[in-house]
C-alpha atoms as a PDB file:
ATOM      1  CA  UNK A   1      18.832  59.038-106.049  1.00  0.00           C
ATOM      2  CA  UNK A   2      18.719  59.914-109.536  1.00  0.00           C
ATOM      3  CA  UNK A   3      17.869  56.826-111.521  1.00  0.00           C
ATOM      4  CA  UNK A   4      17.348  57.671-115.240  1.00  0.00           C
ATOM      5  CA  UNK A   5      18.463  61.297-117.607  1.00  0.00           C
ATOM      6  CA  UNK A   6      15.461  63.564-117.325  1.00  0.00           C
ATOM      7  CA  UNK A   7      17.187  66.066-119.663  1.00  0.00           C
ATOM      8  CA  UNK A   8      17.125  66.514-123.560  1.00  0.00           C
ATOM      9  CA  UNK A   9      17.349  69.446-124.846  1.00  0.00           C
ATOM     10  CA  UNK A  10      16.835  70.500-128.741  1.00  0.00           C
ATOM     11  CA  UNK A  11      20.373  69.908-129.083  1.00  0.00           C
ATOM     12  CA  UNK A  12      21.809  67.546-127.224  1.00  0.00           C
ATOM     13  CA  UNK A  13      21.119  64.541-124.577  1.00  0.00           C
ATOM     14  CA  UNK A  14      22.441  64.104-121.345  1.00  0.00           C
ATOM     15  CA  UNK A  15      23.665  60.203-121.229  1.00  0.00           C
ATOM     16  CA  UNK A  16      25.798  60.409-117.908  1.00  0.00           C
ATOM     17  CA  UNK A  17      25.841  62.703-114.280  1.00  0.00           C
ATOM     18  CA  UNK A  18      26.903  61.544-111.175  1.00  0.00           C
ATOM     19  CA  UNK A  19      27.940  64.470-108.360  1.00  0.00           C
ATOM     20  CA  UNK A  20      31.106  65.835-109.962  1.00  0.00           C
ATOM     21  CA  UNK A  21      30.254  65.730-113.700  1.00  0.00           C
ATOM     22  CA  UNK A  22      28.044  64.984-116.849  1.00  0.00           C
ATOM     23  CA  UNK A  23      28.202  63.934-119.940  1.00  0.00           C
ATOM     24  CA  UNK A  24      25.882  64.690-123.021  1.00  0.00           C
ATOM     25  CA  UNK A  25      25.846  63.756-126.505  1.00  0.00           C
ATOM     26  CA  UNK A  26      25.029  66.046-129.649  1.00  0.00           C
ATOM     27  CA  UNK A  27      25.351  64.140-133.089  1.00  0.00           C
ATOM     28  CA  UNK A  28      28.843  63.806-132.987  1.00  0.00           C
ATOM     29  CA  UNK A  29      30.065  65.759-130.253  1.00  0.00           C
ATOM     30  CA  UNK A  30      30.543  64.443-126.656  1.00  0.00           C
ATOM     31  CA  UNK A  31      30.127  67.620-124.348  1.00  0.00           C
ATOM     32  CA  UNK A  32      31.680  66.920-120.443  1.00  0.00           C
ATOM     33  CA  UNK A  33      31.009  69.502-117.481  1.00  0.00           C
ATOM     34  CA  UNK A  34      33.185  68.648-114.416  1.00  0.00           C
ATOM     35  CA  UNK A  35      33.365  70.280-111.265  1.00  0.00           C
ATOM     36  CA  UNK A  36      36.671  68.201-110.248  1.00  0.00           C
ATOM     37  CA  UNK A  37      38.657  66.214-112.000  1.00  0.00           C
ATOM     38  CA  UNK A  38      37.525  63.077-113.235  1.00  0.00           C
ATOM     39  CA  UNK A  39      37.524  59.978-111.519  1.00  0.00           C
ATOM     40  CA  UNK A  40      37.598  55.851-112.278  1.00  0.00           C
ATOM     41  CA  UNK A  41      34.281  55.469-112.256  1.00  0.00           C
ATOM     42  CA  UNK A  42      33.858  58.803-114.648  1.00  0.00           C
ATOM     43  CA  UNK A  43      36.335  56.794-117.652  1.00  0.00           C
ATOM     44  CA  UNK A  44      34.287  53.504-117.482  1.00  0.00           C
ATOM     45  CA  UNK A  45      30.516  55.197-118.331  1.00  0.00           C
ATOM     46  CA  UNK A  46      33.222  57.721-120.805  1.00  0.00           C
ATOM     47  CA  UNK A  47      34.379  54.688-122.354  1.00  0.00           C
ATOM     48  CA  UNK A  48      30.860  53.023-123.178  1.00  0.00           C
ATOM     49  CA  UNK A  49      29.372  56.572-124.005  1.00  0.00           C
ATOM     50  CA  UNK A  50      32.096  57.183-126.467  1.00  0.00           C
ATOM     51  CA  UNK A  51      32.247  53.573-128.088  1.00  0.00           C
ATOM     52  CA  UNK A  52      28.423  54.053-128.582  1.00  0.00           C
ATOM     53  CA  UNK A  53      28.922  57.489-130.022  1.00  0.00           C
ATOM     54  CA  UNK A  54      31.634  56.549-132.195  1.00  0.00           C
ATOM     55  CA  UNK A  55      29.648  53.171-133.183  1.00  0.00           C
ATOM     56  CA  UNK A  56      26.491  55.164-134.282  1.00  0.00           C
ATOM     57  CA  UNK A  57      28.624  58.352-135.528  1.00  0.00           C
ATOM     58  CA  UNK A  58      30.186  58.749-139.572  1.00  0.00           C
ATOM     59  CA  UNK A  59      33.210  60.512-139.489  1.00  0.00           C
ATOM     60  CA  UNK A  60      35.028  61.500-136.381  1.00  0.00           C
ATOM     61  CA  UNK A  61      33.715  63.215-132.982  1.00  0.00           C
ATOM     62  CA  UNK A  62      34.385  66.342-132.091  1.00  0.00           C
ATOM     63  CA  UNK A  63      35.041  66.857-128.146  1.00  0.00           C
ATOM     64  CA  UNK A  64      34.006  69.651-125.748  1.00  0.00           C
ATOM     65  CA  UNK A  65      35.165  69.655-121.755  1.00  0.00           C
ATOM     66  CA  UNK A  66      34.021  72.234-120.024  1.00  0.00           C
ATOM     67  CA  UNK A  67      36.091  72.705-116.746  1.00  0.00           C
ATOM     68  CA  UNK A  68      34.421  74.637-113.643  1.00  0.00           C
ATOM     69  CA  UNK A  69      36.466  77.810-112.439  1.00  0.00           C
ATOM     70  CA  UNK A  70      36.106  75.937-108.961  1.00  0.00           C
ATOM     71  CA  UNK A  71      38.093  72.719-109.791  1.00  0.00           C
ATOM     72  CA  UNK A  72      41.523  71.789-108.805  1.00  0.00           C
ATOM     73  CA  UNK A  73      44.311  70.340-111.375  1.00  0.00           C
ATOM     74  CA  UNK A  74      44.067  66.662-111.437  1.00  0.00           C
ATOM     75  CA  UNK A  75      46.629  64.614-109.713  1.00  0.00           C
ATOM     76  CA  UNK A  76      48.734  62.223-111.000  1.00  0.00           C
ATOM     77  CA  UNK A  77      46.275  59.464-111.482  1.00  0.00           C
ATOM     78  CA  UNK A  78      44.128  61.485-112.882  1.00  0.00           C
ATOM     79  CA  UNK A  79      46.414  62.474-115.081  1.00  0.00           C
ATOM     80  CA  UNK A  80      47.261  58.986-116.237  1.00  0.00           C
ATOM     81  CA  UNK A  81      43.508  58.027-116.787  1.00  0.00           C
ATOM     82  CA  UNK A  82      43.363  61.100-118.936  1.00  0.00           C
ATOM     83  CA  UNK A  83      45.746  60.895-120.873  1.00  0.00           C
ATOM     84  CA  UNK A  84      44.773  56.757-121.625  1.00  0.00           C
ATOM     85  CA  UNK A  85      41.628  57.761-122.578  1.00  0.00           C
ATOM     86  CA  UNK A  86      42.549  60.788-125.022  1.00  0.00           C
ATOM     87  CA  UNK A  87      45.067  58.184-126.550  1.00  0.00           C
ATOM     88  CA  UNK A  88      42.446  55.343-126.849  1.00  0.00           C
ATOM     89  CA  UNK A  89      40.254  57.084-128.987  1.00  0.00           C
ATOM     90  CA  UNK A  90      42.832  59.772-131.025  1.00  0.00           C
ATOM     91  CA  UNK A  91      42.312  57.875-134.059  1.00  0.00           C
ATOM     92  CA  UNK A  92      38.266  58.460-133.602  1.00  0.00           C
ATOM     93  CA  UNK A  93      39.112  62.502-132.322  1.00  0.00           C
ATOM     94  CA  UNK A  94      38.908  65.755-134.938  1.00  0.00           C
ATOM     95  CA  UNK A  95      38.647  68.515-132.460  1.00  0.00           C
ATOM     96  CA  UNK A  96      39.105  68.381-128.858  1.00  0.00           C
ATOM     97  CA  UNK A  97      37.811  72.198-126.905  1.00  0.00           C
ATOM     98  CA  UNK A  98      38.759  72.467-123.604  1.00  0.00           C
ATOM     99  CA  UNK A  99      36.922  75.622-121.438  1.00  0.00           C
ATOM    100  CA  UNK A 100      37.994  76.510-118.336  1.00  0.00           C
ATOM    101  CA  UNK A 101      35.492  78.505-116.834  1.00  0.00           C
ATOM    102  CA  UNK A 102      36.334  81.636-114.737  1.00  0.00           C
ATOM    103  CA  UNK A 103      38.192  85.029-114.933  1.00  0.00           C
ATOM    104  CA  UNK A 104      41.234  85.815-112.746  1.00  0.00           C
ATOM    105  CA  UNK A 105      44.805  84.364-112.663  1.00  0.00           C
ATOM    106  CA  UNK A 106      43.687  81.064-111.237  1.00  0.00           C
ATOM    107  CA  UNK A 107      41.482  79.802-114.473  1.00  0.00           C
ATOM    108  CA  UNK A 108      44.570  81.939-116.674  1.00  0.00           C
ATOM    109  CA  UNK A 109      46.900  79.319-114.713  1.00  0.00           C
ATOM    110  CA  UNK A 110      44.506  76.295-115.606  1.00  0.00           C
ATOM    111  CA  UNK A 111      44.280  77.200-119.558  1.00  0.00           C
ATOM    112  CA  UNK A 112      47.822  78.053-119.901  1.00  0.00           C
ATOM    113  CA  UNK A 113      48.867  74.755-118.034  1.00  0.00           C
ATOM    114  CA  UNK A 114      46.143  72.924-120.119  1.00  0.00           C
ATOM    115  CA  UNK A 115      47.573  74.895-123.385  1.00  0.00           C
ATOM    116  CA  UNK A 116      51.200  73.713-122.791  1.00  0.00           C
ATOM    117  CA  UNK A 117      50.469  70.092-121.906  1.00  0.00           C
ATOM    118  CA  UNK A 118      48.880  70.385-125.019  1.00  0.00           C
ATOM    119  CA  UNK A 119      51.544  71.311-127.201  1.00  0.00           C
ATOM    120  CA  UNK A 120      53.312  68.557-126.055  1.00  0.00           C
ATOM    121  CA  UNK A 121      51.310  65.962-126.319  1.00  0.00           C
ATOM    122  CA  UNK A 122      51.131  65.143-130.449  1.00  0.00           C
ATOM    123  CA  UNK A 123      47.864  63.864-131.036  1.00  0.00           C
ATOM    124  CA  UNK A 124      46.422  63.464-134.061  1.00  0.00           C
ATOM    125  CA  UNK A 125      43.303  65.992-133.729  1.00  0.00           C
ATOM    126  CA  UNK A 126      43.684  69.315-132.872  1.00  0.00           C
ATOM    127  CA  UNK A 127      42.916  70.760-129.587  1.00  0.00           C
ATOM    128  CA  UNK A 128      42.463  73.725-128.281  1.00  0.00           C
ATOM    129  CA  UNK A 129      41.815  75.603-125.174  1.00  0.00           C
ATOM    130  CA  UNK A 130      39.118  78.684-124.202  1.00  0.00           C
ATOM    131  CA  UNK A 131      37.771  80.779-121.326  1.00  0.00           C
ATOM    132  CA  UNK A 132      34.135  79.785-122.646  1.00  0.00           C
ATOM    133  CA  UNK A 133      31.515  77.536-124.698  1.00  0.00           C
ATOM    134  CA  UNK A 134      30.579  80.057-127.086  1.00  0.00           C
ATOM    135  CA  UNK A 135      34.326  80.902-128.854  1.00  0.00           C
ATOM    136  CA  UNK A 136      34.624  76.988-128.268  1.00  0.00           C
ATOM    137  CA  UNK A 137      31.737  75.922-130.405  1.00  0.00           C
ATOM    138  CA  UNK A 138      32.456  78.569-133.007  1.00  0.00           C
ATOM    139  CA  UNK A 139      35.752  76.406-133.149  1.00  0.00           C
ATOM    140  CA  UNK A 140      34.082  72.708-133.116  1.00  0.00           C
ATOM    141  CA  UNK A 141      31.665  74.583-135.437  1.00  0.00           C
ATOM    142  CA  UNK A 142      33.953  74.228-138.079  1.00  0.00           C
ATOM    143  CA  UNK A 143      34.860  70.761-138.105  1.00  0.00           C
ATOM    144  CA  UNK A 144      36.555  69.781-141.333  1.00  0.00           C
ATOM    145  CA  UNK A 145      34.261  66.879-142.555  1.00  0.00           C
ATOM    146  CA  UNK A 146      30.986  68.840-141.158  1.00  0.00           C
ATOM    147  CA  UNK A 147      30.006  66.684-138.421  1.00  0.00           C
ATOM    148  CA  UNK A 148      29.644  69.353-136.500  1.00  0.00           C
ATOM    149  CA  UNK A 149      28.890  71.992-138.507  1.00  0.00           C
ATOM    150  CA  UNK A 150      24.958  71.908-137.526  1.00  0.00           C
ATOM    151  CA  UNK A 151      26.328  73.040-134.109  1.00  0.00           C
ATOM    152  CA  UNK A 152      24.712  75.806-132.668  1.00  0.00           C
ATOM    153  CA  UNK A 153      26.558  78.272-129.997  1.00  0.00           C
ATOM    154  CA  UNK A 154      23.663  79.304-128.323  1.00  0.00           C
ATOM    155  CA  UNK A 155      22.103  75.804-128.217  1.00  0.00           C
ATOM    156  CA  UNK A 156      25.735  74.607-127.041  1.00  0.00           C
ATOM    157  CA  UNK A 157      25.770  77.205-124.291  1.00  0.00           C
ATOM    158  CA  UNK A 158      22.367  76.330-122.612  1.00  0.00           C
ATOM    159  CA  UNK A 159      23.491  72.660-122.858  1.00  0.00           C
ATOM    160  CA  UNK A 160      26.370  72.885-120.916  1.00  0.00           C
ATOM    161  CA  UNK A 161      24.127  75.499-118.511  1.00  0.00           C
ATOM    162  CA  UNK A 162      21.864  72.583-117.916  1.00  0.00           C
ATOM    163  CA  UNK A 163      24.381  69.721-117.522  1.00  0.00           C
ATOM    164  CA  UNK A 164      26.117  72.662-114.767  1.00  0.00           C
ATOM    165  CA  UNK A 165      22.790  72.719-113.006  1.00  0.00           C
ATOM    166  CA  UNK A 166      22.375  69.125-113.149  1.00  0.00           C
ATOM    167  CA  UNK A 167      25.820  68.528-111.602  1.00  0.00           C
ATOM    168  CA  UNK A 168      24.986  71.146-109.038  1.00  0.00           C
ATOM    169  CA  UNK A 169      21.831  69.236-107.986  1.00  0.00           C
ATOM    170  CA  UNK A 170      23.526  65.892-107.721  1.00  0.00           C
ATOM    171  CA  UNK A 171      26.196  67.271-105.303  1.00  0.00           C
ATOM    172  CA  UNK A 172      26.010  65.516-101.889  1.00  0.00           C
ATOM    173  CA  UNK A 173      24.558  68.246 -99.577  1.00  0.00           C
ATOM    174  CA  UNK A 174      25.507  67.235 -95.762  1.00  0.00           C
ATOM    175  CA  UNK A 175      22.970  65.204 -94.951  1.00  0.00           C
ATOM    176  CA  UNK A 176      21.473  63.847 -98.137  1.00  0.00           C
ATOM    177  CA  UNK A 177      24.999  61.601 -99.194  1.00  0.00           C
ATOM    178  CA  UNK A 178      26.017  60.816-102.620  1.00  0.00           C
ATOM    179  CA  UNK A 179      23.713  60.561-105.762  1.00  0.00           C
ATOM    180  CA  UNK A 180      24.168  57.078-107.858  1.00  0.00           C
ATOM    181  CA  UNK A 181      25.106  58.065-111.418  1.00  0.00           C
ATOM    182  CA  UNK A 182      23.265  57.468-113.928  1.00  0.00           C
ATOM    183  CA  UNK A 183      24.169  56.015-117.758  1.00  0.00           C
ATOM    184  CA  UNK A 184      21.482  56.083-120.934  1.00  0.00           C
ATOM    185  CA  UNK A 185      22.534  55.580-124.317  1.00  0.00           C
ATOM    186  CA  UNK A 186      22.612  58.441-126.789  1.00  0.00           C
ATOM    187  CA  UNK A 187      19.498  58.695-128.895  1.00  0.00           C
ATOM    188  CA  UNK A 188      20.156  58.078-132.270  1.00  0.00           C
ATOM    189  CA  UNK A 189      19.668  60.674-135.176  1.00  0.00           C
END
């Protein structure tokens, strides 16, 4: 059982991980890695991770999900709980990156789906998709009021290479069952 975040990195902090995904925190730019779609219990630590961001954050956030090739599409509740959260916090949202990991038509499927549900959805921010972390933090790099513009690809990459591994490890194996997740708040800069 994994209890507290044993993870920070020189760029970022892991604040959330339970067997499906994690969530880290880099100035302001919430990073999430999940393996499926996200889940009840994934929105209420999301909600108190991004009110804390937002609370010790000037400007507006920048957002970065990172979507395993492996995952399936989310289903319709999923869908709902996604699409309340993006709409809860627009007004707090500059830049939203999606990746979707993966080569071959199944991830093309997952981007281009992701790209057109985009499109018609008007937000506020703008939001884009990628096939991976580097051309997406080249993209968050260039935030308009330079909250992000500190970012660094290569830090960004081995980030989200940690938070996989760390997902990876909390996975139930057979005979071990499920890992508790596990919440800290982001450390303050």
């Amino acid at each position: 059982m994994q209890t507290a975040v044993d993870a920070v990195t020189p760029f970022g902090t892991h604040v959330y991980s339970d067997e499906q995904q994690c969530i880290a925190t880099a100035g302001s730019c919430i990073i999430a890695y999940s393996m499926q779609p996200p889940d009840a219990k994934y929105f209420a630590s999301w909600h108190s991770i991004f009110s804390r961001v937002v609370a010790q954050q000037p400007g507006k956030l920048s957002i970065l999900v990172v979507i395993d090739s492996g995952s399936r599409s989310p289903d319709e509740s999923q869908r709902k709980l996604i699409a309340s959260a993006t709409q809860r916090y627009a007004q707090s949202i500059e830049r939203f990156a999606y990746v979707v990991e993966g080569r071959g038509f199944a991830a093309a499927a997952l981007r281009s789906a992701i790209s057109l549900i985009s499109l018609a959805t008007r937000t506020p921010y703008r939001q884009k998709v990628f096939a991976s972390v580097e051309e997406a933090g080249v993209w968050l790099a260039q935030t308009a009021g330079g909250t992000a513009s500190g970012m660094d690809v290569r830090a960004l990459s081995a980030l989200v290479h940690t938070m996989r591994d760390k997902v990876s490890r909390l996975a139930p194996a057979p005979a071990r069952g499920h890992a508790a997740p596990s919440i800290q708040p982001p450390v303050s800069r």
